[in-house]
C-alpha atoms as a PDB file:
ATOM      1  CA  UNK A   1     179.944  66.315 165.922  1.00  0.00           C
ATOM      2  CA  UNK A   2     179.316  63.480 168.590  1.00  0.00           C
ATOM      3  CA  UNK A   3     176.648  61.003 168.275  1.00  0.00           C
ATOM      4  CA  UNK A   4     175.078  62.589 171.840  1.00  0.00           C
ATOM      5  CA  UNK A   5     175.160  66.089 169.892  1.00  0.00           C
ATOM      6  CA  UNK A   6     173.332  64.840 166.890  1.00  0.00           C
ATOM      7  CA  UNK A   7     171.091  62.841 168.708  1.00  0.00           C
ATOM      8  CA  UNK A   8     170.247  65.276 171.531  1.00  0.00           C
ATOM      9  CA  UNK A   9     169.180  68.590 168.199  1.00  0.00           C
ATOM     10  CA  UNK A  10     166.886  65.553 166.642  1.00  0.00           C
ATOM     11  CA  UNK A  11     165.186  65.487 169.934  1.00  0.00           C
ATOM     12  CA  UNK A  12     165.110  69.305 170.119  1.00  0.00           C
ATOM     13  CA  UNK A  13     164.172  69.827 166.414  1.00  0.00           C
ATOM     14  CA  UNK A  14     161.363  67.057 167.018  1.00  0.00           C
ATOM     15  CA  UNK A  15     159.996  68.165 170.566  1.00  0.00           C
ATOM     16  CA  UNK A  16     159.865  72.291 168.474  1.00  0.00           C
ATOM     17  CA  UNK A  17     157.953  70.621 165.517  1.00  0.00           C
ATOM     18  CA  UNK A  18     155.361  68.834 168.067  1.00  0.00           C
ATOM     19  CA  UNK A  19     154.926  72.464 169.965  1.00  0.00           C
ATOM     20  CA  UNK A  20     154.572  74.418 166.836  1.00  0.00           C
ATOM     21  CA  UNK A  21     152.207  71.728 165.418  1.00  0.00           C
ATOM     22  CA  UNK A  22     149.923  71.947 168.440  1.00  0.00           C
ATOM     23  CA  UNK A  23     150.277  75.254 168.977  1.00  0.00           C
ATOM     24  CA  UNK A  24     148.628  75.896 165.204  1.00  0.00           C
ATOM     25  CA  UNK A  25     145.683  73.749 165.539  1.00  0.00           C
ATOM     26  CA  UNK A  26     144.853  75.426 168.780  1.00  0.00           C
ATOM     27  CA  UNK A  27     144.874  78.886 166.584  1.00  0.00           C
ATOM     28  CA  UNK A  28     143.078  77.600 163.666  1.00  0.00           C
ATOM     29  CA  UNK A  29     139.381  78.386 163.662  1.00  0.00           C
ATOM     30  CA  UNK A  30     137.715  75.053 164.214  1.00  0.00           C
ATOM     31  CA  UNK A  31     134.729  74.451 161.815  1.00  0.00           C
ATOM     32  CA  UNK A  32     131.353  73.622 162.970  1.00  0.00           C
ATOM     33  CA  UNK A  33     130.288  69.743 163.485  1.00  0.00           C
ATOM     34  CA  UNK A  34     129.285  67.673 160.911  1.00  0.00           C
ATOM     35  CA  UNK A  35     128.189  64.499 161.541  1.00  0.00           C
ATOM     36  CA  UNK A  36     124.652  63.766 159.644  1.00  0.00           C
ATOM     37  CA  UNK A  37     124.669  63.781 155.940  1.00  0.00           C
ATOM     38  CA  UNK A  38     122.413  65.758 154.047  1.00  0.00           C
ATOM     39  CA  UNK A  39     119.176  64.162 153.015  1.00  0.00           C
ATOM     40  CA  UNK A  40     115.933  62.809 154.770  1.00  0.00           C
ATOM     41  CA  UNK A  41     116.056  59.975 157.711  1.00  0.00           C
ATOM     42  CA  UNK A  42     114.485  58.784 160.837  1.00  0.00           C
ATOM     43  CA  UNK A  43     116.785  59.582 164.045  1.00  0.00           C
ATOM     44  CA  UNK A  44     116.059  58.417 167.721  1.00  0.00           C
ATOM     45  CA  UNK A  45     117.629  59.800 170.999  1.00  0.00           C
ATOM     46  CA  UNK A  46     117.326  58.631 174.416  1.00  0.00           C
ATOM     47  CA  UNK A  47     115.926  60.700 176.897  1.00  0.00           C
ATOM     48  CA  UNK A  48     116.214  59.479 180.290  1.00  0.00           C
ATOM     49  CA  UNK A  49     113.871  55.825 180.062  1.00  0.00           C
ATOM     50  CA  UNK A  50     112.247  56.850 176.841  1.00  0.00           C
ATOM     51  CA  UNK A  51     113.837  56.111 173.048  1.00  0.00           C
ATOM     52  CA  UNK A  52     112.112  59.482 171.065  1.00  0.00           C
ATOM     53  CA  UNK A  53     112.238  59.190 167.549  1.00  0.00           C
ATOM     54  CA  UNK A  54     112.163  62.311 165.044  1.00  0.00           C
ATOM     55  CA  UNK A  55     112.672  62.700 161.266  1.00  0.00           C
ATOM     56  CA  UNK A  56     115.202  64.928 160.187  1.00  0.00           C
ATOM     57  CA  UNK A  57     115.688  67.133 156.882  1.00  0.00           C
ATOM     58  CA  UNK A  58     119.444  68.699 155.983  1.00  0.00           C
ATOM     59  CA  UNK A  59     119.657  70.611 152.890  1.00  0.00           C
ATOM     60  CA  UNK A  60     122.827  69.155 150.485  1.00  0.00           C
ATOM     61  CA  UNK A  61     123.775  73.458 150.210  1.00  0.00           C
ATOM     62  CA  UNK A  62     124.397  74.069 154.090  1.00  0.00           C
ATOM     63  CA  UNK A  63     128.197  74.067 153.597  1.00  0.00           C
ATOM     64  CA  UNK A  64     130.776  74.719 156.109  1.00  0.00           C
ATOM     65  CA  UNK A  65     131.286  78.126 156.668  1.00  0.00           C
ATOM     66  CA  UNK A  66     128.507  79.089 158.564  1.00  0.00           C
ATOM     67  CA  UNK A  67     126.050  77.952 161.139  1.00  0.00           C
ATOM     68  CA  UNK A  68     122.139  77.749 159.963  1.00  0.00           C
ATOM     69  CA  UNK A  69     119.065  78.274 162.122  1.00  0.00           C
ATOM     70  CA  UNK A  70     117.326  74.945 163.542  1.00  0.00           C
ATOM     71  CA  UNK A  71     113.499  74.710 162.852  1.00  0.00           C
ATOM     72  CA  UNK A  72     111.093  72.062 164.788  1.00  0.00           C
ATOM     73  CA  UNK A  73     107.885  71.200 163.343  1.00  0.00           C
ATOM     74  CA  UNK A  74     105.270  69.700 165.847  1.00  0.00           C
ATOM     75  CA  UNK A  75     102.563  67.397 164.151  1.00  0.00           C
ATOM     76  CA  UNK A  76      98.630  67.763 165.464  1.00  0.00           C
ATOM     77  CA  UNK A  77      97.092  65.323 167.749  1.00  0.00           C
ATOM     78  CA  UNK A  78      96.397  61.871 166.329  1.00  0.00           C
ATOM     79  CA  UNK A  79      99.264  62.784 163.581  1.00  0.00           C
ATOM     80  CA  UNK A  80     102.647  61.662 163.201  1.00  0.00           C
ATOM     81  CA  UNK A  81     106.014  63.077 162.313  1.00  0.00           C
ATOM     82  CA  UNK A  82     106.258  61.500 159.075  1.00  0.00           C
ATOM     83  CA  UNK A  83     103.748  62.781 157.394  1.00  0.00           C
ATOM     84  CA  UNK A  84     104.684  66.376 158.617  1.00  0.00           C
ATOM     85  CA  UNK A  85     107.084  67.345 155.324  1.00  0.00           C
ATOM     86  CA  UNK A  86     104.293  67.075 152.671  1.00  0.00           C
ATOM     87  CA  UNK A  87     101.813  68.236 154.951  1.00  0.00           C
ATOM     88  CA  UNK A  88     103.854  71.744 155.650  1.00  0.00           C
ATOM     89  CA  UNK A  89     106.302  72.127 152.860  1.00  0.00           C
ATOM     90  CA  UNK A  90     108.757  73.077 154.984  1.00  0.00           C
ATOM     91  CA  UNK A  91     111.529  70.898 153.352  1.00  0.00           C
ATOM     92  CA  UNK A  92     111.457  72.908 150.401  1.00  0.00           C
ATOM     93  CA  UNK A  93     111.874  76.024 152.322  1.00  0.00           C
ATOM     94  CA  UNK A  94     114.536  75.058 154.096  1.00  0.00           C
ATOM     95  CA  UNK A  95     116.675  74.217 150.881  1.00  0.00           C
ATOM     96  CA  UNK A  96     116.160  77.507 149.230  1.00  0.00           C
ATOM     97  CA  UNK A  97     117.034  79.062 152.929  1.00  0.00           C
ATOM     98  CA  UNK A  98     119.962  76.966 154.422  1.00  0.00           C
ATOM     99  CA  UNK A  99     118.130  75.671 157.680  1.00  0.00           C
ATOM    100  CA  UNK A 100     117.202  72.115 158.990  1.00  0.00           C
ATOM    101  CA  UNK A 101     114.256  71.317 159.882  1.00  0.00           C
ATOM    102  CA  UNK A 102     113.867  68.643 162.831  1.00  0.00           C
ATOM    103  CA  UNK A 103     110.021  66.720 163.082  1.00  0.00           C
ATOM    104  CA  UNK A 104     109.615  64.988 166.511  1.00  0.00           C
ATOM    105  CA  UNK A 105     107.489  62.341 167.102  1.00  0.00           C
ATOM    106  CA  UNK A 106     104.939  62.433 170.071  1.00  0.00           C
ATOM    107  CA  UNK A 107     104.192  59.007 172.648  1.00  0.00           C
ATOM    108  CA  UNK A 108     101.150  58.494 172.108  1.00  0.00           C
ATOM    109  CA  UNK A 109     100.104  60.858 168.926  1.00  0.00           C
ATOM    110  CA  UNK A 110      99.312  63.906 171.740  1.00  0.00           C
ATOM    111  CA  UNK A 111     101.738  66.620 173.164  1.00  0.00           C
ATOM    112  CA  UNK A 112     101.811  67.476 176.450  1.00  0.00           C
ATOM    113  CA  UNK A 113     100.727  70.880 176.174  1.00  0.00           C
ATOM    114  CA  UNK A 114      99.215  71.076 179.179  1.00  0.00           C
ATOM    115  CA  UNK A 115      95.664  69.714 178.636  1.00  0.00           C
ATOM    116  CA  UNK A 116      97.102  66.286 180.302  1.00  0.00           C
ATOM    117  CA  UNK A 117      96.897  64.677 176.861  1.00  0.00           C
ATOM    118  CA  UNK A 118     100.347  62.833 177.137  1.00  0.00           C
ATOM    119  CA  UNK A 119     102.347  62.064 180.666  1.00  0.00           C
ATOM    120  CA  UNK A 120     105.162  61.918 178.396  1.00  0.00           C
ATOM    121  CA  UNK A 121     108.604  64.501 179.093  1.00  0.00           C
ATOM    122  CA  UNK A 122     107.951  66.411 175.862  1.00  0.00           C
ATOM    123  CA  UNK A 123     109.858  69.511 177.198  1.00  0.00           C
ATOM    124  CA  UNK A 124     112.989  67.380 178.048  1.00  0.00           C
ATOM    125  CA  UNK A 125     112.664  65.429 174.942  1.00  0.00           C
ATOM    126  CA  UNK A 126     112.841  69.168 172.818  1.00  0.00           C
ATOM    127  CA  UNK A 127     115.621  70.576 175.227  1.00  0.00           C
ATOM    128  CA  UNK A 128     117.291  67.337 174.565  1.00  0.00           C
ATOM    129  CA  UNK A 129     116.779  67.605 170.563  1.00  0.00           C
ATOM    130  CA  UNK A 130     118.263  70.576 170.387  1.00  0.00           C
ATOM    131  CA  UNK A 131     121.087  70.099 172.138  1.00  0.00           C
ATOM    132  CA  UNK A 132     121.797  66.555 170.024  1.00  0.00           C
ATOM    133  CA  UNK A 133     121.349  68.226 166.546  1.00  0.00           C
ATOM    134  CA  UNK A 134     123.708  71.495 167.785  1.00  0.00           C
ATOM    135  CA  UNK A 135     126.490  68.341 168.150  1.00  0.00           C
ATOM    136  CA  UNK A 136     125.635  66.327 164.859  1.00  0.00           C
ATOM    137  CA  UNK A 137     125.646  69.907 162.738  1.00  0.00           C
ATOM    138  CA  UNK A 138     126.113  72.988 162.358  1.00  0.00           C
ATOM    139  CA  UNK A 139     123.223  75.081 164.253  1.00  0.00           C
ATOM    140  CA  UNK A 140     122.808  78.968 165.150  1.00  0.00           C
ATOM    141  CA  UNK A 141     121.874  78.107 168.874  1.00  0.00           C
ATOM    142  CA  UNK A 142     120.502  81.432 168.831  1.00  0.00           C
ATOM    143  CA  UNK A 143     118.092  80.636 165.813  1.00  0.00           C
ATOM    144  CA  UNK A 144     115.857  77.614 167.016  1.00  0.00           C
ATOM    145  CA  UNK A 145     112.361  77.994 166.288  1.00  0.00           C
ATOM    146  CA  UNK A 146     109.118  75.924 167.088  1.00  0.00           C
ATOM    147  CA  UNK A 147     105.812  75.830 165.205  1.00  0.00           C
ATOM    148  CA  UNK A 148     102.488  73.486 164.706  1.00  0.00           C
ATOM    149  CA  UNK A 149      99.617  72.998 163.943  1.00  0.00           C
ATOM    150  CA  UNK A 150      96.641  72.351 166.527  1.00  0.00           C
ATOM    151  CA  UNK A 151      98.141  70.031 169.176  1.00  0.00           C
ATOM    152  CA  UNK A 152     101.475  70.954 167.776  1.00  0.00           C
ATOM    153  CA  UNK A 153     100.485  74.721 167.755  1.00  0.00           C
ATOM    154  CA  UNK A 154      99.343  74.461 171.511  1.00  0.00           C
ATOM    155  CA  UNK A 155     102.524  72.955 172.426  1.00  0.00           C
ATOM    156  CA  UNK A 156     104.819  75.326 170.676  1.00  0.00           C
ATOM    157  CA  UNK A 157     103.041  77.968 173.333  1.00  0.00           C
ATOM    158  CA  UNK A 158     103.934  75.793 176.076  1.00  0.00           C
ATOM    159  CA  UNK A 159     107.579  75.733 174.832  1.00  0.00           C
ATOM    160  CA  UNK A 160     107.652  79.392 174.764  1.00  0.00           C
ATOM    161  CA  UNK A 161     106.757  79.514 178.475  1.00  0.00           C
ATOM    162  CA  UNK A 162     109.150  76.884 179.354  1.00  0.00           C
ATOM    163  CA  UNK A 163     112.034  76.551 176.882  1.00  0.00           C
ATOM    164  CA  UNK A 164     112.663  80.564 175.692  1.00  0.00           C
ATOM    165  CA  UNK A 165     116.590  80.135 176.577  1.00  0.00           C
ATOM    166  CA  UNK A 166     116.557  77.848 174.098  1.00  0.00           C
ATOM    167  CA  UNK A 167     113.741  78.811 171.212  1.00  0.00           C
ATOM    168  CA  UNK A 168     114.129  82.308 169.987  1.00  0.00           C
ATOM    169  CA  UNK A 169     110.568  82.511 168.434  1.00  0.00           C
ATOM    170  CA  UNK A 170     107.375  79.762 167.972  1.00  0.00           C
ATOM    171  CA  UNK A 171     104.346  80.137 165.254  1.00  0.00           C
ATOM    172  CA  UNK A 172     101.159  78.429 166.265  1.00  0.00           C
ATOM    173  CA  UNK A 173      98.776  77.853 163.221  1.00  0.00           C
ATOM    174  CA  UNK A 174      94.644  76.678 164.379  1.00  0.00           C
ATOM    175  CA  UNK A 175      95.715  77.150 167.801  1.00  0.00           C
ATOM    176  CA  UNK A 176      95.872  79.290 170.738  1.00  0.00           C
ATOM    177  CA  UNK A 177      96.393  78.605 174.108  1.00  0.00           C
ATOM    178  CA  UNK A 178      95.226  75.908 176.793  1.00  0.00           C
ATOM    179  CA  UNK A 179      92.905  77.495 179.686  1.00  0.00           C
ATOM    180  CA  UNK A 180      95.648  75.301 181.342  1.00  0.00           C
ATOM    181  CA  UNK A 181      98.700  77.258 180.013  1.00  0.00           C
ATOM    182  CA  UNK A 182      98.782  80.796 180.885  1.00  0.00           C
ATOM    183  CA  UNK A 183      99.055  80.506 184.865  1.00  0.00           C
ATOM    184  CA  UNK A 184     101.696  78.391 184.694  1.00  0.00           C
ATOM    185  CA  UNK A 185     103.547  80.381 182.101  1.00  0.00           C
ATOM    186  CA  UNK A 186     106.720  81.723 182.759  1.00  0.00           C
ATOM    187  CA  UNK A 187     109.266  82.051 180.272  1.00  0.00           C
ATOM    188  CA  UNK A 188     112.368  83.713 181.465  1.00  0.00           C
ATOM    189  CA  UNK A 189     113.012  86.053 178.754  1.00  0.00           C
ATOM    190  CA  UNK A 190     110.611  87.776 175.921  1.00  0.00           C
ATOM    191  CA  UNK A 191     109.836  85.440 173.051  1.00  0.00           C
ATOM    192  CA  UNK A 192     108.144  86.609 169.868  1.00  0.00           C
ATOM    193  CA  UNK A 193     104.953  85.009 168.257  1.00  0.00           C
ATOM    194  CA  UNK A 194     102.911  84.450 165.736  1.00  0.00           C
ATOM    195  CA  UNK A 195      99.153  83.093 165.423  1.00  0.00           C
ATOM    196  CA  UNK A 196      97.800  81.483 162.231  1.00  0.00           C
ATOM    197  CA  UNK A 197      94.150  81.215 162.844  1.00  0.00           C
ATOM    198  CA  UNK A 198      90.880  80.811 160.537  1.00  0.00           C
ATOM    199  CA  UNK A 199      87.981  82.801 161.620  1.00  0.00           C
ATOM    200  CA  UNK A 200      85.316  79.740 160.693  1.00  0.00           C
ATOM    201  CA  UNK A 201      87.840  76.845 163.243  1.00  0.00           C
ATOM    202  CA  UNK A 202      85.174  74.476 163.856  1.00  0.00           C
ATOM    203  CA  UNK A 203      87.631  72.650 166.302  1.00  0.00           C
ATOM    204  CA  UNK A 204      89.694  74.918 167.864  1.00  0.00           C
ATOM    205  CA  UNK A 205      87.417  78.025 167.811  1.00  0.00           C
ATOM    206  CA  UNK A 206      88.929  81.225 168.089  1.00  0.00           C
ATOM    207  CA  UNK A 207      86.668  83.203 170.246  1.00  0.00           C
ATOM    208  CA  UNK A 208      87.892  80.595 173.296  1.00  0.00           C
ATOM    209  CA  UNK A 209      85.587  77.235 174.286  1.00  0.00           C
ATOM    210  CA  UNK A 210      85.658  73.681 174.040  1.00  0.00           C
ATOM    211  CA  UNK A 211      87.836  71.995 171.591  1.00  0.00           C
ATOM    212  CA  UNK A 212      87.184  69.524 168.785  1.00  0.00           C
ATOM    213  CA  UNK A 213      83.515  69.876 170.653  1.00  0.00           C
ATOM    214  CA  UNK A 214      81.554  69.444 167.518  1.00  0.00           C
ATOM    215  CA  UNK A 215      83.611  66.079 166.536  1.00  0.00           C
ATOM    216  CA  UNK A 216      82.129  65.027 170.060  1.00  0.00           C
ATOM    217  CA  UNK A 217      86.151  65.154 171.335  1.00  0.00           C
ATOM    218  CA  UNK A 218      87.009  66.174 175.213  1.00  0.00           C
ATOM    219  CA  UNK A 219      90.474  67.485 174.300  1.00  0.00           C
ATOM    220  CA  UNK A 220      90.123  70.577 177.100  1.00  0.00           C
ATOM    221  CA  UNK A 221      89.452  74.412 176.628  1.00  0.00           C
ATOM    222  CA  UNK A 222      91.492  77.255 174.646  1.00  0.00           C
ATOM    223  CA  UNK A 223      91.299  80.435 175.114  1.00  0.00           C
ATOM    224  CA  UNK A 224      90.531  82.944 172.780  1.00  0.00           C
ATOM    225  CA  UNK A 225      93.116  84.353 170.052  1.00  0.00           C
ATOM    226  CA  UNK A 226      92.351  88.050 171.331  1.00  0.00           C
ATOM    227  CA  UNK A 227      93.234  86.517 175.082  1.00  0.00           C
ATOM    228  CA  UNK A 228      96.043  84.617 173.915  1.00  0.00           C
ATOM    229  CA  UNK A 229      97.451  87.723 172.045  1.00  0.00           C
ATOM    230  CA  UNK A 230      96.634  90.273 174.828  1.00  0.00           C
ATOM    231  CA  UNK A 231      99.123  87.282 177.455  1.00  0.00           C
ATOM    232  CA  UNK A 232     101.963  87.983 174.648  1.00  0.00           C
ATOM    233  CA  UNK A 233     101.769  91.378 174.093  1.00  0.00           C
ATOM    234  CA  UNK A 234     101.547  92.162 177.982  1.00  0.00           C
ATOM    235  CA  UNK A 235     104.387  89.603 178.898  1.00  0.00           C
ATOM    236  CA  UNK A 236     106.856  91.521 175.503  1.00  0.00           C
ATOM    237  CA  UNK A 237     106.004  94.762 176.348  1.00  0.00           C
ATOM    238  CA  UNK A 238     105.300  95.773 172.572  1.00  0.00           C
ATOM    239  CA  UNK A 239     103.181  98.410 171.689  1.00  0.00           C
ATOM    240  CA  UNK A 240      99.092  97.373 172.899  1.00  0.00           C
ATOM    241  CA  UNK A 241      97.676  98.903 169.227  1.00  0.00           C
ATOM    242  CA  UNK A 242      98.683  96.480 166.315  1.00  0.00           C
ATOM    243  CA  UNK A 243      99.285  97.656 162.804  1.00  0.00           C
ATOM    244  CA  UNK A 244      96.965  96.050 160.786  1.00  0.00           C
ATOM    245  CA  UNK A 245      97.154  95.217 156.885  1.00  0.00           C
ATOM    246  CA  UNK A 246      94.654  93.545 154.689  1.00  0.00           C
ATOM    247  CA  UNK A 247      96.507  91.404 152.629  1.00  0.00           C
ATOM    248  CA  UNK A 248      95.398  91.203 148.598  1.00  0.00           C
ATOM    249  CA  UNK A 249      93.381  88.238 147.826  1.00  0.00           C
ATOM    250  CA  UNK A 250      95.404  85.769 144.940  1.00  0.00           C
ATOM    251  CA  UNK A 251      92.750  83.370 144.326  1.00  0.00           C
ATOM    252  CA  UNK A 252      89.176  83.344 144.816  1.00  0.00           C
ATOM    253  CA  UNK A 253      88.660  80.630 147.588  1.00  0.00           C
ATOM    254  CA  UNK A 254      86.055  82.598 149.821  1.00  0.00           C
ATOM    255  CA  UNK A 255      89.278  83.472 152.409  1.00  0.00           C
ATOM    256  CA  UNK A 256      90.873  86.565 152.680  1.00  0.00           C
ATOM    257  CA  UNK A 257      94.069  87.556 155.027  1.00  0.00           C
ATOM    258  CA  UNK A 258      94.331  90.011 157.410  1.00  0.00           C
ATOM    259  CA  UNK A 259      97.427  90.739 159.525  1.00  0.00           C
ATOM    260  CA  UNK A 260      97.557  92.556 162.876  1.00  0.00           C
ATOM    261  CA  UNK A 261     101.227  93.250 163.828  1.00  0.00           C
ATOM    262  CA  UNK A 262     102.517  94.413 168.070  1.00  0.00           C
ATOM    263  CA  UNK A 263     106.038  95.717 167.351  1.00  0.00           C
ATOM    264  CA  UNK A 264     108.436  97.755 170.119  1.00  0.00           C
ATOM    265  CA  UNK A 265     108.552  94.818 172.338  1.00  0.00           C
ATOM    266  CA  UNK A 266     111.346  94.211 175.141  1.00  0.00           C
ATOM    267  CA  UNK A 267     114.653  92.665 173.239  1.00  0.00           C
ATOM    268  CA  UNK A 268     113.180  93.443 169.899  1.00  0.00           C
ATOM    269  CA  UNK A 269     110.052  90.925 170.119  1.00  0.00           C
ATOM    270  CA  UNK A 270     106.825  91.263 168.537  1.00  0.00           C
ATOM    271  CA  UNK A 271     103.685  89.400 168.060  1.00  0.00           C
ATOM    272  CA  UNK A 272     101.985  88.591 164.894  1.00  0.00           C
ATOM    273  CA  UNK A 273      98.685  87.755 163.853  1.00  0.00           C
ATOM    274  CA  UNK A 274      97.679  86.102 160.605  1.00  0.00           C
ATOM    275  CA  UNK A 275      93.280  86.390 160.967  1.00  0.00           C
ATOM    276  CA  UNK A 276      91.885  84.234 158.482  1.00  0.00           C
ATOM    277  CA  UNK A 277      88.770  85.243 157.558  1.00  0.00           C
ATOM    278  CA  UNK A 278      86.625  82.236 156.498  1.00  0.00           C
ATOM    279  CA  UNK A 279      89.551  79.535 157.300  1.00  0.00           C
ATOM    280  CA  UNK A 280      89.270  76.442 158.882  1.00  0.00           C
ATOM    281  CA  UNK A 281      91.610  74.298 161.097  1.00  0.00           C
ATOM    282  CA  UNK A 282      94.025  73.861 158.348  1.00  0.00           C
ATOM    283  CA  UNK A 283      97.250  74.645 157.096  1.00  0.00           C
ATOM    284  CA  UNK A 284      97.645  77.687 155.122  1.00  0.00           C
ATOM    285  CA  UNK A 285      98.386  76.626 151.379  1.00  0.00           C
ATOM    286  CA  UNK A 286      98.349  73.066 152.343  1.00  0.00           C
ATOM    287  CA  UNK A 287      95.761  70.238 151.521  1.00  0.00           C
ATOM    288  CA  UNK A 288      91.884  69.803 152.265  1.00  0.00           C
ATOM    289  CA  UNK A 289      93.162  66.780 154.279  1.00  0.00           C
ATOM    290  CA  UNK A 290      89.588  66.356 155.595  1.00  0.00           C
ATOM    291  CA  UNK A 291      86.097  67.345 154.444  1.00  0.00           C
ATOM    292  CA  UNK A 292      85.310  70.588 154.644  1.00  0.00           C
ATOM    293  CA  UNK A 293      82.229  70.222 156.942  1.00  0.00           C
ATOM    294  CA  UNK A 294      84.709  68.467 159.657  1.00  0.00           C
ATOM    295  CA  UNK A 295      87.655  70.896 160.056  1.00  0.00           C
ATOM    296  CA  UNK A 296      86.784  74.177 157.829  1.00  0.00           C
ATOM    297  CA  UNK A 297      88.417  75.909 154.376  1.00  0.00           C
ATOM    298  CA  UNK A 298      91.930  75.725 153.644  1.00  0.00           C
ATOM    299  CA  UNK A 299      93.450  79.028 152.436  1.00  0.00           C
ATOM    300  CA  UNK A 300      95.095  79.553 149.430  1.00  0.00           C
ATOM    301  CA  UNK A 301      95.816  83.395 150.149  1.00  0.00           C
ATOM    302  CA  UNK A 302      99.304  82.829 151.589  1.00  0.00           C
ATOM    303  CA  UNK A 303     101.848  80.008 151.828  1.00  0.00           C
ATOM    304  CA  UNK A 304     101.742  79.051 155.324  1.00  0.00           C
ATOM    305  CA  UNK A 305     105.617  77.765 155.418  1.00  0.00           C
ATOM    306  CA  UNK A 306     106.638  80.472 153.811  1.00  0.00           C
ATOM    307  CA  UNK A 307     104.774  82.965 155.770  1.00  0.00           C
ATOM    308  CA  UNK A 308     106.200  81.476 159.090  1.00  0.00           C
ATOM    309  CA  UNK A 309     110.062  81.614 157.604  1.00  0.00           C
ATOM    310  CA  UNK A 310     109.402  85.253 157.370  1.00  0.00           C
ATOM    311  CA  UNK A 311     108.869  85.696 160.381  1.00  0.00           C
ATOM    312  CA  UNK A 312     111.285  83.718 161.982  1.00  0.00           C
ATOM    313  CA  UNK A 313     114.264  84.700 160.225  1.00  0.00           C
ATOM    314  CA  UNK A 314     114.639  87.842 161.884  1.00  0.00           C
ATOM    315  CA  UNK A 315     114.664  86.563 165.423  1.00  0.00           C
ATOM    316  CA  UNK A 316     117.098  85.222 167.184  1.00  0.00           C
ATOM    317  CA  UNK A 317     117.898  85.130 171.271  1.00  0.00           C
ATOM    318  CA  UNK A 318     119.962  88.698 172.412  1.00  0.00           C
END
């Protein structure tokens, strides 16, 4: 055999190993990205002029071989992200259910929920989020979910008018909706939701008025749970009679639980109601961060975290 015969099969033997090569990783399944380790740390993304900062959680058991649901936790007005992981207890949540749990930080310790509180892009800084953390790991794009508390609470509504192609569901604990919000609310697909709300809110009061009025605060007008439920239930469709349960008392902290479920709505949404009677503008199972006399009881009837997770594990977007 000539040395142009040998020499031209190498070539042909090579050029068949390069195809079959490439041709095999195109097959192969390709496994979701990875880039963030697990643990706790303080992240930052630029969004247009602005550097946003947000603490991050990833559980150590996510694994390859599935995507997990992406949860963002909104911190009150005048609070920071930081202090959102102790305050909540969603961290320990999302280890024993295999999601991560993103906490952004606000401009100026206000989100712009539409009480002109911040003139800061919060909506593009969330879309932004999500899309950053769907590159660094592995998320469910179709499981996103928003919740807070009070400012946080208000502007998880205000992401379910203008981000619900991107959140499948939002939980809103001591807070409703701005008088500011429901006119301009639009979302382009039904969203499911869930109110946390104490009966005795000195802040955010849940028959509608003035907030954080007897602090002497001007932080706008909400309206009332019932109105803010009545929006939802109208915009899903779901049924306009909730079924209501009373749930059993487990300690003896003058609270008690009621919940008022709207099921049958358009793409499978609902809206749910956690009334607590005797509760205060605090988190459900969480600390008496202030005195009583300045923002209410806290509840010890239900686990607020936990409670939310419920609920938001069984939604995702169609």
């Amino acid at each position: 055999m000539s040395e142009a015969t040998k020499a031209w099969r190498v070539s042909v033997i090579t050029w068949m190993m390069i195809f079959f090569a490439g041709a095999l990783v195109i097959l192969l399944p390709k496994g979701p990205a990875r880039r963030l380790p697990a643990g706790d740390s303080k992240q930052r993304i630029q969004v247009g002029d602005a550097t946003r900062e947000y603490a991050l959680h990833v559980p150590a058991n996510l694994g390859d071989d599935r995507k997990v649901p992406l949860l963002l936790v909104f911190h009150g007005g005048g609070g920071h992200a930081w202090s959102m992981p102790k305050f909540t207890g969603f961290d320990k949540v999302a280890d024993e259910e295999r999601f991560v749990v993103a906490y952004p930080e606000s401009v100026n310790k206000s989100w712009d929920d539409t009480r002109g509180l911040s003139k800061a892009d919060d909506v593009g800084f969330v879309s932004a989020l999500i899309g950053r953390l769907a590159e660094d790991l592995p998320i469910d794009t179709s499981r996103v979910y928003a919740t807070g508390i009070s400012n946080g609470g208000f502007f998880s509504n205000r992401l379910a008018c203008d981000l619900s192609d991107k959140i499948a569901a939002i939980a809103a604990v001591a807070a409703t909706m701005p008088t500011t919000l429901p006119e301009n609310c639009h979302p382009v697909r039904p969203i499911s939701i869930l109110y946390m709300n104490g009966t005795k809110d000195p802040l955010v009061p849940i028959g509608g008025g003035a907030i954080g009025a007897n602090l002497g605060l001007k932080r706008g007008e909400c309206i009332s749970l019932d109105e803010a439920v009545k929006f939802w239930t109208k915009w899903d469709r779901t049924a306009t009679a909730a079924d209501v349960t009373q749930l059993a008392d487990r300690v003896e902290d003058g609270t008690h639980v009621q919940t008022e479920t709207y099921r049958g709505g358009k793409a499978g949404t609902e809206i749910v109601v956690y009334r607590i009677e005797g509760g205060g503008h605090t988190w459900p199972g969480g600390s008496q961060y202030l005195p009583k006399l300045m923002i209410g009881k806290v509840t010890h009837q239900i686990d607020g975290a936990q409670e939310i997770w419920k609920f938001f594990r069984g939604q995702r977007l169609p």
